[in-house]
PDB file of N, CA and C in Angstrom:
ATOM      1  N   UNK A   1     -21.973 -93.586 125.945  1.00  0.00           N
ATOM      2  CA  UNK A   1     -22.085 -93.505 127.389  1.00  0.00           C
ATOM      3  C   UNK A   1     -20.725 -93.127 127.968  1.00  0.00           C
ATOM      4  N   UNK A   2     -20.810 -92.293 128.919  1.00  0.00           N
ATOM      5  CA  UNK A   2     -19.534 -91.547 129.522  1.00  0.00           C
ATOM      6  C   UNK A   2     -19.725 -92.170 130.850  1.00  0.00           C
ATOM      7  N   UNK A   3     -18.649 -92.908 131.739  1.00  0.00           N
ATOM      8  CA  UNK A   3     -18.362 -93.545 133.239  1.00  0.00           C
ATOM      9  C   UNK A   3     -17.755 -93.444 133.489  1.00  0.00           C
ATOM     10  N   UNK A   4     -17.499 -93.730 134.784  1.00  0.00           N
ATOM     11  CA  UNK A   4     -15.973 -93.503 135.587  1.00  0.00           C
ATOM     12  C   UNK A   4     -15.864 -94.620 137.128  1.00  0.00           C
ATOM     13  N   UNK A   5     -15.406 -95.142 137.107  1.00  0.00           N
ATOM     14  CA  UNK A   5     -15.440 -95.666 138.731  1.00  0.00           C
ATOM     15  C   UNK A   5     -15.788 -96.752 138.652  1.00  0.00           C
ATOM     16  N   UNK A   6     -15.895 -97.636 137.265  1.00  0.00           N
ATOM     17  CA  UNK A   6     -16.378 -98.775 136.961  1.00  0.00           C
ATOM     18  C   UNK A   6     -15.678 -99.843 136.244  1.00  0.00           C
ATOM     19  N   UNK A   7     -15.923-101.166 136.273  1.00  0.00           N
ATOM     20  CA  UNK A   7     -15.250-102.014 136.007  1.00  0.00           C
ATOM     21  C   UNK A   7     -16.494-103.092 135.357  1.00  0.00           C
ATOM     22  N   UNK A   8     -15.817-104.660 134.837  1.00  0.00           N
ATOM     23  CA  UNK A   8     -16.523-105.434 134.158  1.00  0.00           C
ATOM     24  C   UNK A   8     -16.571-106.249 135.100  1.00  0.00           C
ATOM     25  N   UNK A   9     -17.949-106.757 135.546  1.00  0.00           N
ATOM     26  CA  UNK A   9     -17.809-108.360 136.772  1.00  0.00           C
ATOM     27  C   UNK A   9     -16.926-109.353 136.002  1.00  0.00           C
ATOM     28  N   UNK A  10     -17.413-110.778 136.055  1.00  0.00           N
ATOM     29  CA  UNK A  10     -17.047-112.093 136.165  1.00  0.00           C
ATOM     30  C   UNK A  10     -18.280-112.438 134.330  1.00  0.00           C
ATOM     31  N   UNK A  11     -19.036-111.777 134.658  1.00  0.00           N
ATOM     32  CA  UNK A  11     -19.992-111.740 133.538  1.00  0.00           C
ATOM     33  C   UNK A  11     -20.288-110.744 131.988  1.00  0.00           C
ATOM     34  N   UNK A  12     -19.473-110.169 131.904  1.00  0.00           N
ATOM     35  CA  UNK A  12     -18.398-108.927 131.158  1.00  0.00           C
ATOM     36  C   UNK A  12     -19.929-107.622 131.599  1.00  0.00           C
ATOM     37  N   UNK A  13     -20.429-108.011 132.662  1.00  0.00           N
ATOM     38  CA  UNK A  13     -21.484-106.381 132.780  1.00  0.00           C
ATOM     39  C   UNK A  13     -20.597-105.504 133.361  1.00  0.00           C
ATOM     40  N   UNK A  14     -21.088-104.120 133.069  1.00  0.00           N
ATOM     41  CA  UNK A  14     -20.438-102.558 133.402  1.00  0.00           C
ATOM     42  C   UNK A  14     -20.951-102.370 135.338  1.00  0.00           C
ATOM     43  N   UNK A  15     -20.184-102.674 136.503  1.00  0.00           N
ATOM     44  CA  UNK A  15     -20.475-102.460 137.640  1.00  0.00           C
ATOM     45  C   UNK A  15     -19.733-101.186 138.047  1.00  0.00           C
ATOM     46  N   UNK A  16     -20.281-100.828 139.829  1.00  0.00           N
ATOM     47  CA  UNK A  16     -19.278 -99.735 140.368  1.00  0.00           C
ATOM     48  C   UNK A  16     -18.250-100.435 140.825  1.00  0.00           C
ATOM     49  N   UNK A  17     -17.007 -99.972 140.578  1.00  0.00           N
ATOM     50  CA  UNK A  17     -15.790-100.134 141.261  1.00  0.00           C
ATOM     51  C   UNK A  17     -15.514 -98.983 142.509  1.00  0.00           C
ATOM     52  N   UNK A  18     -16.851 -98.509 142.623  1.00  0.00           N
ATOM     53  CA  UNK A  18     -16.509 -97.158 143.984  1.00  0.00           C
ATOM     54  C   UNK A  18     -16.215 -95.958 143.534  1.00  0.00           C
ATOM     55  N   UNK A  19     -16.176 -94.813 144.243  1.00  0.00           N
ATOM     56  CA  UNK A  19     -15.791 -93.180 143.526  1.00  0.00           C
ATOM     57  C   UNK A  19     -17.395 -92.951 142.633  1.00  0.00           C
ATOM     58  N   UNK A  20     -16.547 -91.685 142.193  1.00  0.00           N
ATOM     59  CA  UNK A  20     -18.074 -91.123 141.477  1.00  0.00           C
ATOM     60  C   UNK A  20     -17.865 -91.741 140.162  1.00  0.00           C
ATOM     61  N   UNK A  21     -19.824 -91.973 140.002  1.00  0.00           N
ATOM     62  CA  UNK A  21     -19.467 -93.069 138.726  1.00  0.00           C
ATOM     63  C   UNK A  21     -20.432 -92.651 137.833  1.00  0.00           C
ATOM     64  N   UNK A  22     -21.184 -91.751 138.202  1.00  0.00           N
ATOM     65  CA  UNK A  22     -22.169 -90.536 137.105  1.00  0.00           C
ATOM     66  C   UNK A  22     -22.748 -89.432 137.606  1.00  0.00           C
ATOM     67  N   UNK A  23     -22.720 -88.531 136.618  1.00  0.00           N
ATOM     68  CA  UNK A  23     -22.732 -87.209 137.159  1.00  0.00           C
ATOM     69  C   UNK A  23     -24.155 -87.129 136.166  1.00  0.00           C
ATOM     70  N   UNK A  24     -25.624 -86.498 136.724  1.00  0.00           N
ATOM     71  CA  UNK A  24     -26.743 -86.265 136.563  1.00  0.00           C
ATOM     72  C   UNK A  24     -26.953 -85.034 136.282  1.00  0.00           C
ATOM     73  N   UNK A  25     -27.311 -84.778 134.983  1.00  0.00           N
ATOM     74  CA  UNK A  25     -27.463 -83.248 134.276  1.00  0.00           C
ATOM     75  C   UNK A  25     -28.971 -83.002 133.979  1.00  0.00           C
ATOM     76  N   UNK A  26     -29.536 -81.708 133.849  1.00  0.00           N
ATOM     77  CA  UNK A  26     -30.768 -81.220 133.195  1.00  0.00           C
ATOM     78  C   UNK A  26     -30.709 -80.297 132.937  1.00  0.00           C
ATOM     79  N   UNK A  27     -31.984 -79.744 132.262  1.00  0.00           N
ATOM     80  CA  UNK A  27     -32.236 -78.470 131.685  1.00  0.00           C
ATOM     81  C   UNK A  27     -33.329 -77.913 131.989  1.00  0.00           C
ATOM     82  N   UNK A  28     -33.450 -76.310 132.509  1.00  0.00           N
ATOM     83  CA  UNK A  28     -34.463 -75.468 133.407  1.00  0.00           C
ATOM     84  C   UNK A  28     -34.735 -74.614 132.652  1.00  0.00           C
ATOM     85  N   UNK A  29     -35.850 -73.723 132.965  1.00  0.00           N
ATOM     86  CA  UNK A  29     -35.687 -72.467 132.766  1.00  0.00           C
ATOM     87  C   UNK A  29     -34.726 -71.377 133.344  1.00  0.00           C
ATOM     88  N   UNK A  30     -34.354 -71.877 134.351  1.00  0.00           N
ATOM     89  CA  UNK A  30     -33.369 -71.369 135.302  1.00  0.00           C
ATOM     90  C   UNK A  30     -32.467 -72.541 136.149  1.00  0.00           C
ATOM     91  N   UNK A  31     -31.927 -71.990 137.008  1.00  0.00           N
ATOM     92  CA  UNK A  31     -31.437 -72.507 137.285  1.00  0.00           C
ATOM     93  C   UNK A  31     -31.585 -73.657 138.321  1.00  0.00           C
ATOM     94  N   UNK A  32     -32.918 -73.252 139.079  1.00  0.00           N
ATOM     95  CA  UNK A  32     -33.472 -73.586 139.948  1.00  0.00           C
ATOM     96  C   UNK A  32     -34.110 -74.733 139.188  1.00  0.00           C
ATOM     97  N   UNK A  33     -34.920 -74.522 138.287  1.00  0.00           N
ATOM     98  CA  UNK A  33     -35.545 -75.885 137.917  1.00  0.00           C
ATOM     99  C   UNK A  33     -34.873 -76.386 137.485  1.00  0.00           C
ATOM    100  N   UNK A  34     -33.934 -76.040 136.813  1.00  0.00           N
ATOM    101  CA  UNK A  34     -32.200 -77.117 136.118  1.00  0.00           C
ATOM    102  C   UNK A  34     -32.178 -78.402 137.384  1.00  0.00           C
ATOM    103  N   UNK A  35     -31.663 -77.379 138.629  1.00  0.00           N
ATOM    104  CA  UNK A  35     -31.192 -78.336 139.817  1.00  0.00           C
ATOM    105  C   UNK A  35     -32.256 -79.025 140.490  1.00  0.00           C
ATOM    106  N   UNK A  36     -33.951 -78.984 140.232  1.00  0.00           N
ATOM    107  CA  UNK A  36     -34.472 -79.989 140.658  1.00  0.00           C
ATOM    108  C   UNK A  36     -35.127 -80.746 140.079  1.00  0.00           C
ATOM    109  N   UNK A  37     -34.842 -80.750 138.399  1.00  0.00           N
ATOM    110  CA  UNK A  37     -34.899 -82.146 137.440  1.00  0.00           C
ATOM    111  C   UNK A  37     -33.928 -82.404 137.831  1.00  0.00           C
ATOM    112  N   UNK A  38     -32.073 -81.967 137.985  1.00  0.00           N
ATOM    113  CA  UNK A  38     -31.099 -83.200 137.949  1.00  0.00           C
ATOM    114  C   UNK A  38     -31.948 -84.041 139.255  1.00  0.00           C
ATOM    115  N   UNK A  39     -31.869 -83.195 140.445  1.00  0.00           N
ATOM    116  CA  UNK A  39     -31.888 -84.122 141.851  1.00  0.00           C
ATOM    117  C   UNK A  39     -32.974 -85.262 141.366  1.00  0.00           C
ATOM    118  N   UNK A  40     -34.427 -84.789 140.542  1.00  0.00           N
ATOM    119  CA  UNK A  40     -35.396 -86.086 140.379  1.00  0.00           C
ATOM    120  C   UNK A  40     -35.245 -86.809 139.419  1.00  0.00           C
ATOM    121  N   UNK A  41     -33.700 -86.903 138.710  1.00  0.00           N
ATOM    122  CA  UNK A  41     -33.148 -87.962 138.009  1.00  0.00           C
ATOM    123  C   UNK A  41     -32.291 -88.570 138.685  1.00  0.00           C
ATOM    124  N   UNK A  42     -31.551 -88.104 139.772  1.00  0.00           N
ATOM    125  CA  UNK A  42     -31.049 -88.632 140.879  1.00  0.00           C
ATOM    126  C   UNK A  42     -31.565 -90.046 141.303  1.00  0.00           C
ATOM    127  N   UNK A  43     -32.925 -89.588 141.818  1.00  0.00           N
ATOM    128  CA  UNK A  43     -33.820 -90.556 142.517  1.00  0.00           C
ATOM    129  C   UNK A  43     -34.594 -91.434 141.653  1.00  0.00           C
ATOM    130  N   UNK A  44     -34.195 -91.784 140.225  1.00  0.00           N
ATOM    131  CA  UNK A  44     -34.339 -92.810 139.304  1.00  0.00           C
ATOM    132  C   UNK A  44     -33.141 -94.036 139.217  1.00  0.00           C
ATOM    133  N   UNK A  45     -32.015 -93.231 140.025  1.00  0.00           N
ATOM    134  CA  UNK A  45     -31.109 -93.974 139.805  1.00  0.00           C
ATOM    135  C   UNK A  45     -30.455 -95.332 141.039  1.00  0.00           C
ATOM    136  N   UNK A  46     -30.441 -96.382 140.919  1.00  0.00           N
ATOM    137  CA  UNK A  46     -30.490 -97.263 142.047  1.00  0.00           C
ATOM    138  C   UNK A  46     -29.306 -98.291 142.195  1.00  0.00           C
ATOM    139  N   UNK A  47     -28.566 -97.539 142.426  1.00  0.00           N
ATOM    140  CA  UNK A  47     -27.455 -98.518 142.904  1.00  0.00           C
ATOM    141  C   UNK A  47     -27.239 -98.694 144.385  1.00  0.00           C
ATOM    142  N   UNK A  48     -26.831-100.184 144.792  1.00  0.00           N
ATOM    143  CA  UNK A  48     -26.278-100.591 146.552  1.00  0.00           C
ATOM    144  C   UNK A  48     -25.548 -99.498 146.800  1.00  0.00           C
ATOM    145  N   UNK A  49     -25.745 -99.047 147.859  1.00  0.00           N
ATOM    146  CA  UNK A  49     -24.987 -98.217 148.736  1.00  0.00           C
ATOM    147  C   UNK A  49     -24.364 -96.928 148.415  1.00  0.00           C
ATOM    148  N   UNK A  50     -25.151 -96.081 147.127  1.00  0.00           N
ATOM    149  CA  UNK A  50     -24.757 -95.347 146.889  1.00  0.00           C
ATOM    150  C   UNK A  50     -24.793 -94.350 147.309  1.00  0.00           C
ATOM    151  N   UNK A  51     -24.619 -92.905 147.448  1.00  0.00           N
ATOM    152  CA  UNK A  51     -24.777 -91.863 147.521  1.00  0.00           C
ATOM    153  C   UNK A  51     -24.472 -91.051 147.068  1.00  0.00           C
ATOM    154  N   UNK A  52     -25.108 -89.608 147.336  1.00  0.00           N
ATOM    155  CA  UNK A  52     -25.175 -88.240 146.397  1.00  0.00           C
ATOM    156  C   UNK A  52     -24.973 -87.187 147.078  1.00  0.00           C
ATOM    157  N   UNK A  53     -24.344 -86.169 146.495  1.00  0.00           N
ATOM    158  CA  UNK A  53     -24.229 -85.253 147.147  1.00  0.00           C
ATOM    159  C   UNK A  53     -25.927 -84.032 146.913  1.00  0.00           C
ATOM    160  N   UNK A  54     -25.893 -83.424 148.117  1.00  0.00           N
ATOM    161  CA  UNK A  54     -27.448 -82.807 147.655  1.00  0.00           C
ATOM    162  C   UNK A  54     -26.800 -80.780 148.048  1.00  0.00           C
ATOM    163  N   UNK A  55     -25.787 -80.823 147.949  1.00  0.00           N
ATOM    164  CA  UNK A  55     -25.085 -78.812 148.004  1.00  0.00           C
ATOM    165  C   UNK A  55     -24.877 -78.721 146.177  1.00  0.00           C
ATOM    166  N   UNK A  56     -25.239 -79.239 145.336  1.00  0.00           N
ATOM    167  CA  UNK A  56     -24.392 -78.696 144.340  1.00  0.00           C
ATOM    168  C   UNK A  56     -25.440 -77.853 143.707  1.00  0.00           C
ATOM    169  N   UNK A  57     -24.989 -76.721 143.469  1.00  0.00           N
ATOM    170  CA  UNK A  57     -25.781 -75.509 142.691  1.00  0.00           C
ATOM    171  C   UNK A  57     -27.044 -75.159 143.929  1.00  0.00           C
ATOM    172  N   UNK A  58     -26.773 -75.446 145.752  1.00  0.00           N
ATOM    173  CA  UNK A  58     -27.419 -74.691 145.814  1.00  0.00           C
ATOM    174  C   UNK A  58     -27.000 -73.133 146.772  1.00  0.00           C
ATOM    175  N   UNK A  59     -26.338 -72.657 146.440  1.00  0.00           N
ATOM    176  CA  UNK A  59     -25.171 -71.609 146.860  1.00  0.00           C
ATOM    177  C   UNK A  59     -25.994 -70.388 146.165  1.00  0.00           C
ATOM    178  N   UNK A  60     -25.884 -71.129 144.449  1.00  0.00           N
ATOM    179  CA  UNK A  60     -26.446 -70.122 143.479  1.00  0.00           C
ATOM    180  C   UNK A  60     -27.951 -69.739 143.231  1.00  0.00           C
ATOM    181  N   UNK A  61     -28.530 -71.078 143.782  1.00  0.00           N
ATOM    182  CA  UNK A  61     -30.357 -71.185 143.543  1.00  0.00           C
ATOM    183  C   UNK A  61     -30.446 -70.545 144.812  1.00  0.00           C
ATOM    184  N   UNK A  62     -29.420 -70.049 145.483  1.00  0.00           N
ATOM    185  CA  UNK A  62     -30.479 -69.462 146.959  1.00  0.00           C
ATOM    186  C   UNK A  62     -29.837 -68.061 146.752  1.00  0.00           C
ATOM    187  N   UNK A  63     -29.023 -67.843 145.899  1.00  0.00           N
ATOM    188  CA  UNK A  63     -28.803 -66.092 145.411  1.00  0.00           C
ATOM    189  C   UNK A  63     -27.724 -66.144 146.275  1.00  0.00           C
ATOM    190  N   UNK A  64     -26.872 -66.874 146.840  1.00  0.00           N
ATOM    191  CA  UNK A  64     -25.481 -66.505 147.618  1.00  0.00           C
ATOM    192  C   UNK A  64     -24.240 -66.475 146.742  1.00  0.00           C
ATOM    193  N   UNK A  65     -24.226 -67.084 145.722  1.00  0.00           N
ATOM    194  CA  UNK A  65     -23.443 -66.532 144.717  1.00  0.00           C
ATOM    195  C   UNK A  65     -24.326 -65.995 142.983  1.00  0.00           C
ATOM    196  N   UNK A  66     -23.312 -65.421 142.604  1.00  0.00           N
ATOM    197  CA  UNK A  66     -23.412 -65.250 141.151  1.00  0.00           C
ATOM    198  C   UNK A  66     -23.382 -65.544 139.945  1.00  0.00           C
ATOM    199  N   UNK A  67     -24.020 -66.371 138.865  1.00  0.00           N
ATOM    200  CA  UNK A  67     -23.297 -67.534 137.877  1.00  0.00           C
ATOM    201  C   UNK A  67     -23.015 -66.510 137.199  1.00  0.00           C
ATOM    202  N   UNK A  68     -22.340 -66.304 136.416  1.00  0.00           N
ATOM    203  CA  UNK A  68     -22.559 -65.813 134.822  1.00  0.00           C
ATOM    204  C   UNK A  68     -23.174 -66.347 133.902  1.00  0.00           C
ATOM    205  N   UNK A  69     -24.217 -65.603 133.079  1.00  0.00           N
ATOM    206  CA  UNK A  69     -25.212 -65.719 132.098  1.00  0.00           C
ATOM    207  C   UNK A  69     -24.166 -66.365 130.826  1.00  0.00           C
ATOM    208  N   UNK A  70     -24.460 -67.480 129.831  1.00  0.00           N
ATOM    209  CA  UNK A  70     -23.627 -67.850 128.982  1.00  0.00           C
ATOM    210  C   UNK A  70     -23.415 -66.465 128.050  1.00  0.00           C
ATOM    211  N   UNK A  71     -22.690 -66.230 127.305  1.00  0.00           N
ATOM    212  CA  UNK A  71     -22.601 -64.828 126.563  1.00  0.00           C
ATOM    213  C   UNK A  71     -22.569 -63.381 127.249  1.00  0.00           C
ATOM    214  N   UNK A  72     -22.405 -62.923 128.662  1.00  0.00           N
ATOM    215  CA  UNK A  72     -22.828 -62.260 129.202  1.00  0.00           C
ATOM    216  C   UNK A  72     -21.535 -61.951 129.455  1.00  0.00           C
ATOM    217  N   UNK A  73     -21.222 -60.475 129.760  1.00  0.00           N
ATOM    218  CA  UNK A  73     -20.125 -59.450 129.533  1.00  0.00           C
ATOM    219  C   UNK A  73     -19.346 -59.980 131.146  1.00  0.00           C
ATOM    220  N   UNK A  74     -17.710 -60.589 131.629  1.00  0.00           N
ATOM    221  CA  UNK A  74     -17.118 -60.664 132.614  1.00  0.00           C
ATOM    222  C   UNK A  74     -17.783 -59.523 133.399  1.00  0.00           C
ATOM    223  N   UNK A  75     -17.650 -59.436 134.615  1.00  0.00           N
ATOM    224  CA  UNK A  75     -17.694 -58.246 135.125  1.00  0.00           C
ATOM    225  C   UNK A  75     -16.374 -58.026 135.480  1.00  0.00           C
ATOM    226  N   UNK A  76     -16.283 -56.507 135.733  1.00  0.00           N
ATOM    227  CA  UNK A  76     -14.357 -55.992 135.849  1.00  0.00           C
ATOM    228  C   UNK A  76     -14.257 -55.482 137.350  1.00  0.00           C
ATOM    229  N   UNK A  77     -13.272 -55.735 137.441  1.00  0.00           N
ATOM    230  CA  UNK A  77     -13.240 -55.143 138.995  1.00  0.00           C
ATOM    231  C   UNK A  77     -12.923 -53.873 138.754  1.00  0.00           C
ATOM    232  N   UNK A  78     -13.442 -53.191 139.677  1.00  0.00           N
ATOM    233  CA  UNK A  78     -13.211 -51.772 139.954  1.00  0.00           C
ATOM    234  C   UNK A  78     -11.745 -51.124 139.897  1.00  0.00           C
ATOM    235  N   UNK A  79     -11.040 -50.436 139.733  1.00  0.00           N
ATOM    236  CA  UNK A  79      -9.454 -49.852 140.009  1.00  0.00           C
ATOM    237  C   UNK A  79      -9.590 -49.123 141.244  1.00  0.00           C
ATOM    238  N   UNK A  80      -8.540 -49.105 142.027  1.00  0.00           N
ATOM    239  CA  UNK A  80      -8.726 -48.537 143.421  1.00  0.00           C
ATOM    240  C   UNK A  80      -8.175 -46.686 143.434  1.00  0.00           C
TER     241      UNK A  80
END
């Protein structure tokens, strides 16, 4: 298990000490379904007073930017 932002109570359990304290990953056919299994593993997760951010990857799922394909050739900039 990988954490961050956490500490041991009074009872040696793993709590939040605040900050980001897990980062929620999946796997799509794209990218789009990538980012809405993570978000509905998101909403499995239940800690007091937490919160999430809900912009990440969607810049790219709405075609406003570009990812690069894993293995897929840089693109070069043009020479002027």
């Amino acid at each position: 298990m990988i954490h961050a932002g956490t500490k041991l109570d009074d009872e040696g359990k793993v709590v939040s000490a605040g900050g980001r304290v897990l980062a929620v990953v999946a796997l799509g056919t794209d990218l789009v379904e990538a980012r809405e299994r993570a978000y509905d593993g998101v909403e499995l997760v239940q800690l007091d007073g937490s919160q999430f951010r809900t912009d990440i990857g969607g810049k790219a799922a709405r075609g406003e930017i570009k990812v690069q394909t894993p293995g897929a050739p840089a693109a070069t900039k043009a020479k002027a």
